[in-house]
C-alpha atoms as a PDB file:
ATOM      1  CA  UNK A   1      95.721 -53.462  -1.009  1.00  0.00           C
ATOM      2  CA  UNK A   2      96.119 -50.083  -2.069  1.00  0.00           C
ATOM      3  CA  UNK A   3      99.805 -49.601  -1.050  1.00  0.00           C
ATOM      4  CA  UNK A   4     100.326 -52.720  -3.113  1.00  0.00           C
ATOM      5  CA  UNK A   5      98.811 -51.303  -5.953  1.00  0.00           C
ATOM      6  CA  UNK A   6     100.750 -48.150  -6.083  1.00  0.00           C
ATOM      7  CA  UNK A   7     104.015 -50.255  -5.614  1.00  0.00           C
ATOM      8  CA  UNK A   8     102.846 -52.633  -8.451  1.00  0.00           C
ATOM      9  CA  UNK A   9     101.941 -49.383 -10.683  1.00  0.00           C
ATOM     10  CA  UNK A  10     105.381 -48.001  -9.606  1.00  0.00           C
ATOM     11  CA  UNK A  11     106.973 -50.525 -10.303  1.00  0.00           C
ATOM     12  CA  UNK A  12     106.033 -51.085 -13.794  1.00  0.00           C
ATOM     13  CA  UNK A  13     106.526 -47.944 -14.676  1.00  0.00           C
ATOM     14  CA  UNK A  14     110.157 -48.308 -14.081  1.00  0.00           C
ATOM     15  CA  UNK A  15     109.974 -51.409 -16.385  1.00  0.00           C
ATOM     16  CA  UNK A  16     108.025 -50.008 -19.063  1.00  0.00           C
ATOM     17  CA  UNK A  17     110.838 -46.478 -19.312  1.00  0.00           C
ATOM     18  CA  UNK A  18     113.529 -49.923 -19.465  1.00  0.00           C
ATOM     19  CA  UNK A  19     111.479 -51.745 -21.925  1.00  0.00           C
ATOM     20  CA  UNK A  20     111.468 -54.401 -19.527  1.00  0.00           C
ATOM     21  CA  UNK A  21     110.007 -58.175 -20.699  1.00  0.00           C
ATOM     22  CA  UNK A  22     109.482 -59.691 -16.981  1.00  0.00           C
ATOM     23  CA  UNK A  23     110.237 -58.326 -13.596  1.00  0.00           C
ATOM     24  CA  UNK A  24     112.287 -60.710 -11.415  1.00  0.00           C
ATOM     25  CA  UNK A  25     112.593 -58.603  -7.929  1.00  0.00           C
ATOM     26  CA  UNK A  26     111.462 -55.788  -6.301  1.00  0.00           C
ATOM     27  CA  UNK A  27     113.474 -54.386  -3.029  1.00  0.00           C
ATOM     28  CA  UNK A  28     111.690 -51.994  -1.002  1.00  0.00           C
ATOM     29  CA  UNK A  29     112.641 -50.296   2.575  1.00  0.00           C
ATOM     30  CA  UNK A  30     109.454 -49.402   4.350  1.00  0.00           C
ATOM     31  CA  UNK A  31     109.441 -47.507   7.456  1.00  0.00           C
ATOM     32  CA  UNK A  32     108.167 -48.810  10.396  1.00  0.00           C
ATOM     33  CA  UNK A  33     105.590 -45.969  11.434  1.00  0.00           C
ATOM     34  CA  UNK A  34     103.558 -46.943   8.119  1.00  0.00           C
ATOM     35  CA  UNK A  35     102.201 -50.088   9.897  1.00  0.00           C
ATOM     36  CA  UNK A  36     102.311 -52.371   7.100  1.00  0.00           C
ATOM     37  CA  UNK A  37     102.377 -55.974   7.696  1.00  0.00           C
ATOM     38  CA  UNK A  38     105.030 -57.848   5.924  1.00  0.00           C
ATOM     39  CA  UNK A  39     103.271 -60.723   5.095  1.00  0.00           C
ATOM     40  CA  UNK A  40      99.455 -59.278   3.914  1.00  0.00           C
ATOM     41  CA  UNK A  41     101.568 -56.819   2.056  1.00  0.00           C
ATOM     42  CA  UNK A  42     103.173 -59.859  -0.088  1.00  0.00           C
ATOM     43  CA  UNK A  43      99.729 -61.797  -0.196  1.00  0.00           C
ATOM     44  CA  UNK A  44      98.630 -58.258  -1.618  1.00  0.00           C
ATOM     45  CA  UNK A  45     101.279 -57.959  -4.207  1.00  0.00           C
ATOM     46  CA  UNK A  46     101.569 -61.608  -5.257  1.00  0.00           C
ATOM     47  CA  UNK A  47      97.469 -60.978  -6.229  1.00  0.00           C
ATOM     48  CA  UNK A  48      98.019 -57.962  -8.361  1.00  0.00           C
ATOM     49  CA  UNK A  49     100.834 -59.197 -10.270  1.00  0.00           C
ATOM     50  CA  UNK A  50      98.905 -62.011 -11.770  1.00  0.00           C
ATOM     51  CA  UNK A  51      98.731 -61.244 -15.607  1.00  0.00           C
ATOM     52  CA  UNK A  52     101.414 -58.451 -15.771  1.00  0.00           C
ATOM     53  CA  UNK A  53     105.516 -58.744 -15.850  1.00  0.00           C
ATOM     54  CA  UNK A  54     105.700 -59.117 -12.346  1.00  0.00           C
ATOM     55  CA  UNK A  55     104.146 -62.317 -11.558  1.00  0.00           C
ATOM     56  CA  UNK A  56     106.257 -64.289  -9.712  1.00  0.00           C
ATOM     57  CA  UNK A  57     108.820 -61.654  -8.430  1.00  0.00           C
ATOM     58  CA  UNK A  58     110.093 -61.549  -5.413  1.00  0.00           C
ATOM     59  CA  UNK A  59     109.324 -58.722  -2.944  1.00  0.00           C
ATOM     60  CA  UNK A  60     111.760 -57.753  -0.500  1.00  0.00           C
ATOM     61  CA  UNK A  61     111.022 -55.694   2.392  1.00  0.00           C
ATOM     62  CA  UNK A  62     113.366 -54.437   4.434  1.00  0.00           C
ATOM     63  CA  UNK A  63     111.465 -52.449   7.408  1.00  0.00           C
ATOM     64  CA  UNK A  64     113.492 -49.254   8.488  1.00  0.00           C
ATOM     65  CA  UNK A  65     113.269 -47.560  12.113  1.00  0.00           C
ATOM     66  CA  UNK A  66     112.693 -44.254  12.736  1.00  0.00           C
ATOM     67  CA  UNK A  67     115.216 -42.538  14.814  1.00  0.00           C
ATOM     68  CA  UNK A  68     113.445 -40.848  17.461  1.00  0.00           C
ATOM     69  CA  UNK A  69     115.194 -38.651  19.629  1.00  0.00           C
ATOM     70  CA  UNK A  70     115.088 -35.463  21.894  1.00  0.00           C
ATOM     71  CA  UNK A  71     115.790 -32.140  20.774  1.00  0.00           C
ATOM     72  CA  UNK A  72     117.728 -31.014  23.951  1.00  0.00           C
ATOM     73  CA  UNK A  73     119.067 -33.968  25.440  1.00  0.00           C
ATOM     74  CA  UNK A  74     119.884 -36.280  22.184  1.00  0.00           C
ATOM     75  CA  UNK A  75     118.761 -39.199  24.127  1.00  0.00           C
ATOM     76  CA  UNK A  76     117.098 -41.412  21.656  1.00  0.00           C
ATOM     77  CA  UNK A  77     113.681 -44.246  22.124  1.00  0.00           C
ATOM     78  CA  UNK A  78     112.455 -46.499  20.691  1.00  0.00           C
ATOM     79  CA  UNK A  79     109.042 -45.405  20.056  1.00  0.00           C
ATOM     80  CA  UNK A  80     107.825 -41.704  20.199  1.00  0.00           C
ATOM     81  CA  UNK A  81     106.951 -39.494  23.103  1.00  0.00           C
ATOM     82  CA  UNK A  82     105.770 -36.300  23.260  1.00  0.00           C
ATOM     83  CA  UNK A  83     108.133 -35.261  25.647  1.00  0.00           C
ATOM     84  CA  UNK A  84     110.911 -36.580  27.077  1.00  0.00           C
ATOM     85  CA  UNK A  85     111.810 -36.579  30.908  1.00  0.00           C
ATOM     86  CA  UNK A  86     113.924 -33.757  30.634  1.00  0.00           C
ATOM     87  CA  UNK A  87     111.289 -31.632  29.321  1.00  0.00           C
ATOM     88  CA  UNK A  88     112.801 -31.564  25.495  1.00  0.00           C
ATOM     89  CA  UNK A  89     110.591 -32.545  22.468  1.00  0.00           C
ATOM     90  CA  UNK A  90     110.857 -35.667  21.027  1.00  0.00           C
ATOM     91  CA  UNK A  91     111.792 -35.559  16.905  1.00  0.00           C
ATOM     92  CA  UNK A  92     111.130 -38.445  15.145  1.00  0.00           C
ATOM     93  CA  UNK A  93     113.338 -38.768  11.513  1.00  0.00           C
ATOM     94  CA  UNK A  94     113.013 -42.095   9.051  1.00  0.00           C
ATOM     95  CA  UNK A  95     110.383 -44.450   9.517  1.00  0.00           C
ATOM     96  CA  UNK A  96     107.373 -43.139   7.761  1.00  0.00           C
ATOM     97  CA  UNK A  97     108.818 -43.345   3.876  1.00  0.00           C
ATOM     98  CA  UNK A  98     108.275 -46.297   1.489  1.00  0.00           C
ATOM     99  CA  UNK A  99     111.463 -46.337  -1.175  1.00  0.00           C
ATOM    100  CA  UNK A 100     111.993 -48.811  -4.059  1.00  0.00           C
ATOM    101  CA  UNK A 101     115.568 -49.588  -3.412  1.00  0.00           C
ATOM    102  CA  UNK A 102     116.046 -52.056  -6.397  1.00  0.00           C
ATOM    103  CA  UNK A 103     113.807 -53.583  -9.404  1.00  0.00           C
ATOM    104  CA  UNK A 104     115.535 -56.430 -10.868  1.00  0.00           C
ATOM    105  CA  UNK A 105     114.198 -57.045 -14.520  1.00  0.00           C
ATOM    106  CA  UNK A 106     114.902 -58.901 -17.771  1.00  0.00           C
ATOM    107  CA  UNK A 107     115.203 -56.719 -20.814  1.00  0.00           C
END
């Protein structure tokens, strides 16, 4: 609940700098190591939007992989390791932000 609230409080912030009179859609990449489920995540944010602008937008969630590869080698997995088999250290990039792409709003 509290990721969806900071999204929601995000989010209308960005509407209120537009002068913004309803908030249609909300695009948002989410990386993968965060753990969020899709679906509570939308139960969560159709919730808190009751009573503001945003009731009834649409969240879209597009989930973004890390890449996780080793330092020596460059081989690359598809979840993270310490240490890879050729005794390199595994570096994981991406995956871990949360980034409103796109808010679609009427002004």
């Amino acid at each position: 609940m509290s990721f969806a609230q900071s999204l929601l409080e995000s989010v209308l912030r960005i509407a209120e700098e537009k002068k913004a009179k309803r908030i249609t859609r909300v695009v948002v990449d989410v990386g993968e190591l965060l753990m969020l489920n899709p679906e509570q995540l939308r139960f969560c944010y159709d919730v808190i939007t009751k009573g503001t602008i945003a009731e009834g937008s649409e969240l879209e969630l597009n989930i973004v992989k890390p890449v996780i590869r080793c330092t020596l080698c460059g081989r690359e997995f598809d979840t993270p390791f310490a240490l890879c088999d050729c005794g390199g250290v595994v570096s994981v990039e991406g995956g871990k932000d949360a980034i409103i792409k796109k808010v679609e709003m009427e002004v």
